[in-house]
N, C-alpha and C. Protein backbone atom coordinates (compact mmCIF):
# COMPACT_ATOMS: atom_id res chain seq x y z
N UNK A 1 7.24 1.58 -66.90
CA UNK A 1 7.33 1.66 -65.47
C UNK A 1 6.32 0.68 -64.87
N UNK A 2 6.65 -0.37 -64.05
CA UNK A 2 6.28 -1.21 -63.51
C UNK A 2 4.77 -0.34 -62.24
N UNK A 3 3.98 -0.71 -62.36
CA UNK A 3 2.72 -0.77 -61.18
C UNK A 3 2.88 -1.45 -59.82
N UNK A 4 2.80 -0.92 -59.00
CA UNK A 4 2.91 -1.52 -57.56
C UNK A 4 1.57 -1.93 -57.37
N UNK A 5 1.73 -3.04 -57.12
CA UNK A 5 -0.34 -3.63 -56.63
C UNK A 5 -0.32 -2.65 -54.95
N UNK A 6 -1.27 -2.86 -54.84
CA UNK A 6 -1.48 -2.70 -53.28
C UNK A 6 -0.64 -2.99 -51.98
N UNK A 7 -0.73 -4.87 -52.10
CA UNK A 7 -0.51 -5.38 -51.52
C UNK A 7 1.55 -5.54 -50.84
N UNK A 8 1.82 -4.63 -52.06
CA UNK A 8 3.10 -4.54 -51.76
C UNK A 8 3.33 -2.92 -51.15
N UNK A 9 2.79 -2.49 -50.89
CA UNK A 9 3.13 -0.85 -50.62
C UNK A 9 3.39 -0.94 -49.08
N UNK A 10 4.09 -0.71 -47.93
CA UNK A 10 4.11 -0.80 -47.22
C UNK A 10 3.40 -0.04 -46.17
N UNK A 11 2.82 -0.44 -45.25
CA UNK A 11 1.73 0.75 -44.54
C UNK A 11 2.54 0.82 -42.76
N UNK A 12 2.77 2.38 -42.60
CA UNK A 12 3.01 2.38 -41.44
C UNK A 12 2.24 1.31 -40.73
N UNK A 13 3.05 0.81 -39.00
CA UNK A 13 2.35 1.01 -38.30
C UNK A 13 1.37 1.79 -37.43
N UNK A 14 0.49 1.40 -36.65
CA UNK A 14 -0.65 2.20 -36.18
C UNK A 14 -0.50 2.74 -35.00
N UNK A 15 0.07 3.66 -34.69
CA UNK A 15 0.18 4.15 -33.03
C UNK A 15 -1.07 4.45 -32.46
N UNK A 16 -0.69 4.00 -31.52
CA UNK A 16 -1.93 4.47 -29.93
C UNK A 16 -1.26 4.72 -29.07
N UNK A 17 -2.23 5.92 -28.32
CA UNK A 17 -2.00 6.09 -27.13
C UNK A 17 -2.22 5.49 -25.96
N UNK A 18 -0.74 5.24 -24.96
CA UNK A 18 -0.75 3.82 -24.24
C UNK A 18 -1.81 4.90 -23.03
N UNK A 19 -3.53 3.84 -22.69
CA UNK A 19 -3.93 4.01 -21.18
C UNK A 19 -2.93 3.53 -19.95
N UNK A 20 -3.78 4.95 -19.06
CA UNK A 20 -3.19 4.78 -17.45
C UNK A 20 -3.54 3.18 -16.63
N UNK A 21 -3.03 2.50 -16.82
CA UNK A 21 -3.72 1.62 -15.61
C UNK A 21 -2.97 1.78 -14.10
N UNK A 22 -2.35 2.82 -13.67
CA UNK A 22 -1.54 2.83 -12.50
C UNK A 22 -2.57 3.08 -11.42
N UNK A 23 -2.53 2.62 -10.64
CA UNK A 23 -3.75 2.41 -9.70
C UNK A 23 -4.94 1.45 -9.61
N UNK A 24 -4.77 0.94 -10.61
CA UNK A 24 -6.05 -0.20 -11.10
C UNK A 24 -5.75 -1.67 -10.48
N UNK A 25 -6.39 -2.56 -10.28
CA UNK A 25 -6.27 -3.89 -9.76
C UNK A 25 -5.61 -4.13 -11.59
N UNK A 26 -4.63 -5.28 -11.59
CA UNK A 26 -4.15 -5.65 -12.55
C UNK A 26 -5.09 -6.25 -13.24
N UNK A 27 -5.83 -7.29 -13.40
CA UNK A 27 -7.01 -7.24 -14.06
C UNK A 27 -7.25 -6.46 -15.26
N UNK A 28 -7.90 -5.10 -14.49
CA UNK A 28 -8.63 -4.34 -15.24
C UNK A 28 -7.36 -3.58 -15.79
N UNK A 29 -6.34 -3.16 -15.21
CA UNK A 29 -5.43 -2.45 -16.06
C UNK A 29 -4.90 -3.40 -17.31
N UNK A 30 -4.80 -4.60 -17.46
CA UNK A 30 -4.61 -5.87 -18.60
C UNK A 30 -5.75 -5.61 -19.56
N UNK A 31 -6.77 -5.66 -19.21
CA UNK A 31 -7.82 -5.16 -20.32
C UNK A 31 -7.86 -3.88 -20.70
N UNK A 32 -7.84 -3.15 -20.15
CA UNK A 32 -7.63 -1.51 -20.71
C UNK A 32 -6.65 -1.64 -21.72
N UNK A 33 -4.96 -1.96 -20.80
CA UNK A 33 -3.80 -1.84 -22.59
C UNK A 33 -4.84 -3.06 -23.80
N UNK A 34 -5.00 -4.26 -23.76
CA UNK A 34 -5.38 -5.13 -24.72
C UNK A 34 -6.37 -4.26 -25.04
N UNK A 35 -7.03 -3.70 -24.83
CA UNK A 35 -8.44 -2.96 -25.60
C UNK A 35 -7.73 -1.58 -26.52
N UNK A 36 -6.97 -1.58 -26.17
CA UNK A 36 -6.08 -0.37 -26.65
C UNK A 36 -5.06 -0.64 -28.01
N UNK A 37 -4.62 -2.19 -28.12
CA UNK A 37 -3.98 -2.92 -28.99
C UNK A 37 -2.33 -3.25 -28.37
N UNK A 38 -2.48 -3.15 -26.87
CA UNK A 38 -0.72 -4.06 -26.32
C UNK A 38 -0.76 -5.09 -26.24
N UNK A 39 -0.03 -5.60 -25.88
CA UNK A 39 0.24 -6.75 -25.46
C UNK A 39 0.93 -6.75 -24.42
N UNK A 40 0.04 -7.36 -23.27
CA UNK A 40 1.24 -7.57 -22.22
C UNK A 40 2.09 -8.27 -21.28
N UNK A 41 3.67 -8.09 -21.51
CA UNK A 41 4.14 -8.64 -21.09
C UNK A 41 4.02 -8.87 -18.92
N UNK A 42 5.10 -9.85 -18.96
CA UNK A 42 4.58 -11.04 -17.59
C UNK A 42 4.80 -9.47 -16.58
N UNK A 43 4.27 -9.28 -15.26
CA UNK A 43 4.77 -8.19 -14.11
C UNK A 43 5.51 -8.61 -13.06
N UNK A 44 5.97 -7.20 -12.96
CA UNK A 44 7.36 -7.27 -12.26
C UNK A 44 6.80 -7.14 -10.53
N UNK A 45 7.11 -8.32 -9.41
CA UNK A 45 7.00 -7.81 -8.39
C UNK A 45 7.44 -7.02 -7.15
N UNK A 46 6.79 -5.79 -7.08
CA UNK A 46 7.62 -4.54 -6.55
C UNK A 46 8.13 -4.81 -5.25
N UNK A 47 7.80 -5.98 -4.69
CA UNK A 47 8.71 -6.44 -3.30
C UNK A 47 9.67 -7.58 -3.76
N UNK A 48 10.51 -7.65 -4.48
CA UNK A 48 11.27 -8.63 -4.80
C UNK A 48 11.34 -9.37 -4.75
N UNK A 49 9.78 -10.27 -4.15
CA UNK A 49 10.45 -11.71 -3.75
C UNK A 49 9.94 -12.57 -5.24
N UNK A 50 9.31 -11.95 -6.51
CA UNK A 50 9.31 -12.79 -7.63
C UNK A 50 8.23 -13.66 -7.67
N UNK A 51 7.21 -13.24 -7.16
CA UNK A 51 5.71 -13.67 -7.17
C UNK A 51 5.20 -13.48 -8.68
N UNK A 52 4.44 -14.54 -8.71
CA UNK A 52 3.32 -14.09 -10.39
C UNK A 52 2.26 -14.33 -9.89
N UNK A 53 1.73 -12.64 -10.12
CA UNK A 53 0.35 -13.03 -9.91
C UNK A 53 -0.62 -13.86 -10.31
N UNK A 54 -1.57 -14.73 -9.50
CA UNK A 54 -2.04 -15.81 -9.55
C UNK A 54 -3.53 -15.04 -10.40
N UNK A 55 -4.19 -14.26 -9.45
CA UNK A 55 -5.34 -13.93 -9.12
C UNK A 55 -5.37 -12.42 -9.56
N UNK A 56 -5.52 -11.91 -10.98
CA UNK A 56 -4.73 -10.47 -11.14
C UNK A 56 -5.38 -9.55 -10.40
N UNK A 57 -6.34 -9.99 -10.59
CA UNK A 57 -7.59 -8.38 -9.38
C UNK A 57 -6.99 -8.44 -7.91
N UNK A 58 -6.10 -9.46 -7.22
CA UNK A 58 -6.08 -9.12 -6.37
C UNK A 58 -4.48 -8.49 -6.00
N UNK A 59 -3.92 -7.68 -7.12
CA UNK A 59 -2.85 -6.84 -7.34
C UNK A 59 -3.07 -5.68 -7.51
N UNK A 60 -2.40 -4.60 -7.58
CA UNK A 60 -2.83 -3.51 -7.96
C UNK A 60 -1.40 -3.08 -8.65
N UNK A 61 -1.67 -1.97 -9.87
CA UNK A 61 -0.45 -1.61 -10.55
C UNK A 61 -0.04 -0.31 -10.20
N UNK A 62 1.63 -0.61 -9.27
CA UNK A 62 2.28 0.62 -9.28
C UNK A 62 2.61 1.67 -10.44
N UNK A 63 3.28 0.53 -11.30
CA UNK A 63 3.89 1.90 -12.33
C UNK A 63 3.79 0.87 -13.78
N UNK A 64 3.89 1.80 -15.22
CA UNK A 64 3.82 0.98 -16.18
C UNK A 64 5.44 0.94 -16.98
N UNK A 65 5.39 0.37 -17.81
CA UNK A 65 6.74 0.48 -19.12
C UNK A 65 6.01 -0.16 -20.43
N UNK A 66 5.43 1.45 -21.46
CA UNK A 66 5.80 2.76 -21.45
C UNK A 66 5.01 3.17 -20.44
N UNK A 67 5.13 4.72 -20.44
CA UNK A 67 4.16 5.30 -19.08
C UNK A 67 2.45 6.33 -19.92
N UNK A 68 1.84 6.25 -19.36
CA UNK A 68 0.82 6.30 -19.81
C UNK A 68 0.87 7.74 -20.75
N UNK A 69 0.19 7.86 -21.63
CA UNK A 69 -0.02 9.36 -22.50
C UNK A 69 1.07 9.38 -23.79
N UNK A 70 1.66 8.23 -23.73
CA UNK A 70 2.83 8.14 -24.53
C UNK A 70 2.24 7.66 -25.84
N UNK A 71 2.50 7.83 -26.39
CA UNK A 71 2.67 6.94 -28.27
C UNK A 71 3.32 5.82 -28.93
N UNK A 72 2.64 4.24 -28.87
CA UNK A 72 3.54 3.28 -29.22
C UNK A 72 2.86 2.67 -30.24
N UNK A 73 3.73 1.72 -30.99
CA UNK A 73 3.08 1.30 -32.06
C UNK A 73 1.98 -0.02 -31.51
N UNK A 74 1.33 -0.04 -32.26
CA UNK A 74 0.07 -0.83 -32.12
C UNK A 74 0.74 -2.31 -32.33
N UNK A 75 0.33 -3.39 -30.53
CA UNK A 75 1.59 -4.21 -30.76
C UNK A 75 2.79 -4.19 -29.55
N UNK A 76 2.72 -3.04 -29.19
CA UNK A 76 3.91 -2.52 -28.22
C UNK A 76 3.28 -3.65 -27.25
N UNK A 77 4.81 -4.42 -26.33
CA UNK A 77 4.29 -4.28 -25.38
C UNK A 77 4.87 -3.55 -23.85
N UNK A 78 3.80 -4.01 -23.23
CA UNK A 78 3.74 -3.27 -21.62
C UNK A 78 3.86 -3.99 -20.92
N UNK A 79 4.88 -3.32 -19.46
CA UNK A 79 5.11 -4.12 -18.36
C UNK A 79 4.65 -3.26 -17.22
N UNK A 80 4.27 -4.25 -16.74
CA UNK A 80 3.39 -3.22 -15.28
C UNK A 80 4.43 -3.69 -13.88
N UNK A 81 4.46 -3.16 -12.70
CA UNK A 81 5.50 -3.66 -12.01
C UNK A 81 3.89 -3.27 -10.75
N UNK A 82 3.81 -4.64 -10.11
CA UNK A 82 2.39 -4.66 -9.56
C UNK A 82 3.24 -4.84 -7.72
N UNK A 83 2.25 -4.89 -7.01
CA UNK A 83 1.99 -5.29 -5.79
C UNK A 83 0.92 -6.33 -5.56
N UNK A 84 0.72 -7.37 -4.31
CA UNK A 84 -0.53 -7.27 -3.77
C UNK A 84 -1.42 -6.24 -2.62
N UNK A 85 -2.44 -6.51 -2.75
CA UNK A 85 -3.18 -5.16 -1.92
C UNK A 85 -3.05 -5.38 -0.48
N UNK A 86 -2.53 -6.62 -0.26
CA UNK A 86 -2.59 -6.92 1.05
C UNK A 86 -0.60 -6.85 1.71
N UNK A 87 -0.06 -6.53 0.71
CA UNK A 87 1.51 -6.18 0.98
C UNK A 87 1.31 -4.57 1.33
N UNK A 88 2.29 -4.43 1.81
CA UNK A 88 3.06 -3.16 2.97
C UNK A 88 3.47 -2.16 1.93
């Protein structure tokens, strides 16, 4: 019977639990998931007109995708769907 080295055994991935950044200037909610192990993808702007934020602190994040308290693999990524602070 053949020996499996190590290096071939396959190892789950690592789940984490995704942080809240809903309420946070985008900024700091971008460092929270990356400190957490996401990656995140570009945000969605919640007045439609298709802005990218330039300046992330001066956004704030409505809602996420996944939503916070959830379980994703380490890697996942996240989309935040932002505002600016100075929109209606």
């Amino acid at each position: 019977m053949p020996v499996r080295s190590p290096e071939s055994t396959p190892t789950p991935p690592t789940q984490v639990v995704v942080p809240d950044g809903v309420g946070k200037d985008y900024q700091a909610a971008q460092d929270i998931w990356r400190a957490a192990g996401l990656h995140v993808a570009p945000a969605h702007d919640a007045t439609g007109a298709h802005r990218l934020p330039m300046i992330d602190s001066n956004w704030v994040v409505l809602s996420q995708n996944p939503p916070a308290g959830g379980r994703v693999d380490a890697g996942s990524f996240i989309t935040a769907t932002v505002k600016k602070y100075t929109d209606d």
